[in-house]
Protein backbone atom coordinates (compact mmCIF):
# COMPACT_ATOMS: atom_id res chain seq x y z
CA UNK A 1 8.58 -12.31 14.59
CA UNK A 2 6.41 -9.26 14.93
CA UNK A 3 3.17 -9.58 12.69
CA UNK A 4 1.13 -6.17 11.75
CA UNK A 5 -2.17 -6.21 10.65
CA UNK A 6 -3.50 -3.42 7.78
CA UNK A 7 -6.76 -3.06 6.31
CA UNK A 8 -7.09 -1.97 2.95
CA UNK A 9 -10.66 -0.73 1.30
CA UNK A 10 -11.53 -0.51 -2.87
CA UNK A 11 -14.78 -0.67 -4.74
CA UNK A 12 -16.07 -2.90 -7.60
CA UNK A 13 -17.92 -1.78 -10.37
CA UNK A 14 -21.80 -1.94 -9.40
CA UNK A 15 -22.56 -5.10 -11.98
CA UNK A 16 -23.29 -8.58 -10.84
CA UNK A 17 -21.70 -10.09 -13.78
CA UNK A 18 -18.46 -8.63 -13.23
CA UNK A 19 -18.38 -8.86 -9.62
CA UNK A 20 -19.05 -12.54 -10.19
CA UNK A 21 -16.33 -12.91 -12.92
CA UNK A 22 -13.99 -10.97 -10.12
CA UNK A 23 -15.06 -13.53 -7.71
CA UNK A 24 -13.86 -16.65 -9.83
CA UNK A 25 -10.57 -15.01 -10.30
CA UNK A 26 -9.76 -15.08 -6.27
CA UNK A 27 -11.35 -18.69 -6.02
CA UNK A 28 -8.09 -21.12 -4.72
CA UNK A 29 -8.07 -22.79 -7.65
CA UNK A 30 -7.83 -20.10 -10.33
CA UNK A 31 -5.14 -18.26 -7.80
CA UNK A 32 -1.95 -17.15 -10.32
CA UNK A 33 0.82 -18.85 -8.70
CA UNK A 34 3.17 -16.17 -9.52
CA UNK A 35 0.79 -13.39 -7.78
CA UNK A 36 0.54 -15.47 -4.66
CA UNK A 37 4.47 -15.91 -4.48
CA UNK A 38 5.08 -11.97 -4.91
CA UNK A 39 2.39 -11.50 -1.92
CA UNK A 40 4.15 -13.65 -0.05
CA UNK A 41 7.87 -12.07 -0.85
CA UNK A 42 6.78 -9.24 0.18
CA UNK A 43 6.51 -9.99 3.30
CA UNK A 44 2.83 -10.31 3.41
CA UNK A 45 1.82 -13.72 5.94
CA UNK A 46 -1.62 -13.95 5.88
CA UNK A 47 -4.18 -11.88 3.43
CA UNK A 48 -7.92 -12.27 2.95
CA UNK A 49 -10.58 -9.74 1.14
CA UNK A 50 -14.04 -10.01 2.33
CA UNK A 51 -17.04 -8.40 -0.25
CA UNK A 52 -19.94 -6.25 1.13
CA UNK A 53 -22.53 -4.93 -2.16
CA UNK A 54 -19.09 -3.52 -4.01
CA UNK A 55 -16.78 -2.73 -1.76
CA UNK A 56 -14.16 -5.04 -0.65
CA UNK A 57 -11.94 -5.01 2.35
CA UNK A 58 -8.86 -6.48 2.34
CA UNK A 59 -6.82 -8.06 5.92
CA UNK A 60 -2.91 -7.90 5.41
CA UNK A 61 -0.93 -9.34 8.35
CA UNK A 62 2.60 -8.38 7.31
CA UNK A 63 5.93 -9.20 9.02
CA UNK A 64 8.56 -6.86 9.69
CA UNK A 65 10.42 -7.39 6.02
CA UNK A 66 7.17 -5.81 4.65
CA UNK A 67 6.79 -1.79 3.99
CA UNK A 68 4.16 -0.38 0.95
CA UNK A 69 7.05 0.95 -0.91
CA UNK A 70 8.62 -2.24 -1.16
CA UNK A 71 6.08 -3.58 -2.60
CA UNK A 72 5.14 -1.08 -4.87
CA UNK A 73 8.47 -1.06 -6.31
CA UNK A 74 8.69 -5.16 -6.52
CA UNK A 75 4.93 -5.14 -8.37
CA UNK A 76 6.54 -2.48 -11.01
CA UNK A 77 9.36 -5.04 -11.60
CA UNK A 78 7.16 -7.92 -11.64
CA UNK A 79 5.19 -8.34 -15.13
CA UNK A 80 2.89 -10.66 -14.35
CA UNK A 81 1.61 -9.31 -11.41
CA UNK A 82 1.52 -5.93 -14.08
CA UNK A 83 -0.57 -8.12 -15.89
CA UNK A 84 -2.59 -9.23 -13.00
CA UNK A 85 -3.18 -5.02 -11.80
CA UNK A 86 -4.31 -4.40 -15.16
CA UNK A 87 -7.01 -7.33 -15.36
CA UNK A 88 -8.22 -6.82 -11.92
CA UNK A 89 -8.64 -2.63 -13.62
CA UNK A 90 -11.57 -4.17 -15.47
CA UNK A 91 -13.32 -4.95 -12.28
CA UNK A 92 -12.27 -2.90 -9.65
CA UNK A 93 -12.90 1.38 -9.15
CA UNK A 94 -11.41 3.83 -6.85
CA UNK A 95 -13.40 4.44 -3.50
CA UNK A 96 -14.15 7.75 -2.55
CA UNK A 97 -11.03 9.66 -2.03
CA UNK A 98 -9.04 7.97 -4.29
CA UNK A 99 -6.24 10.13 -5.95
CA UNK A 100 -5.52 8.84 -9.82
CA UNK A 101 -4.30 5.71 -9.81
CA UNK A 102 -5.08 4.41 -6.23
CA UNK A 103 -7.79 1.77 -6.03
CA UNK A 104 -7.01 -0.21 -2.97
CA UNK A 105 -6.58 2.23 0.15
CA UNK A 106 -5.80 2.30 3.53
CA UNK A 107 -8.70 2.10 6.47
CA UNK A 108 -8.58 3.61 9.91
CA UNK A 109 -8.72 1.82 12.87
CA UNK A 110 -11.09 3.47 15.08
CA UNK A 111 -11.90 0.40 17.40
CA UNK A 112 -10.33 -2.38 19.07
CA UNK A 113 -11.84 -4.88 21.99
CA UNK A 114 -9.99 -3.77 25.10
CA UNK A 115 -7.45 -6.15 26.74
CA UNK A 116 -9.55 -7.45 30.06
């Protein structure tokens, strides 16, 4: 099975108390079931976010089953991750370059350790 890996950037609001409250909501234990279950339909494997100041990155390794579209189209079905997108809203902003609507985007590679 061929595994892909895509990096994702968005911003917080600049607050401590809400980055904090954002925080608690991706601790293990307050993970929505349902949310981690549509990640992993989607064909996402593996996915961790990482926090610098406020902005987040986000590490997607995907199999081949997965494609954005997809997934866009099984969140719009899916209420409670609806639900989820709409309380994380409270929390997150566009980065620069966002068009209306778009919070998490896509990074450039620009680097990667040579094979010896």
């Amino acid at each position: 099975m061929k595994i892909e890996r895509l990096c994702f950037a968005c911003d917080l609001i600049d607050n401590p108390k809400l980055m904090a409250k954002y925080k608690r909501y991706h601790l293990k234990e307050n993970a929505w079931p349902e949310i981690t279950q549509s990640i992993r339909d989607s064909g996402i494997v593996n996915l961790e976010i990482y926090l610098l100041a406020n902005r987040l990155f986000m590490i997607m390794e995907v199999n081949e089953t997965f494609s954005p579209e997809r997934k866009q189209e099984m969140d719009a079905a899916n209420p409670k991750v609806q639900e989820w997108e709409k309380l994380m809203w409270q929390f997150q902003q566009a980065p620069p370059g966002a068009k209306e609507g778009e919070k998490w985007l896509p990074m450039e590679k620009i680097y990667k350790l040579p094979d010896n």
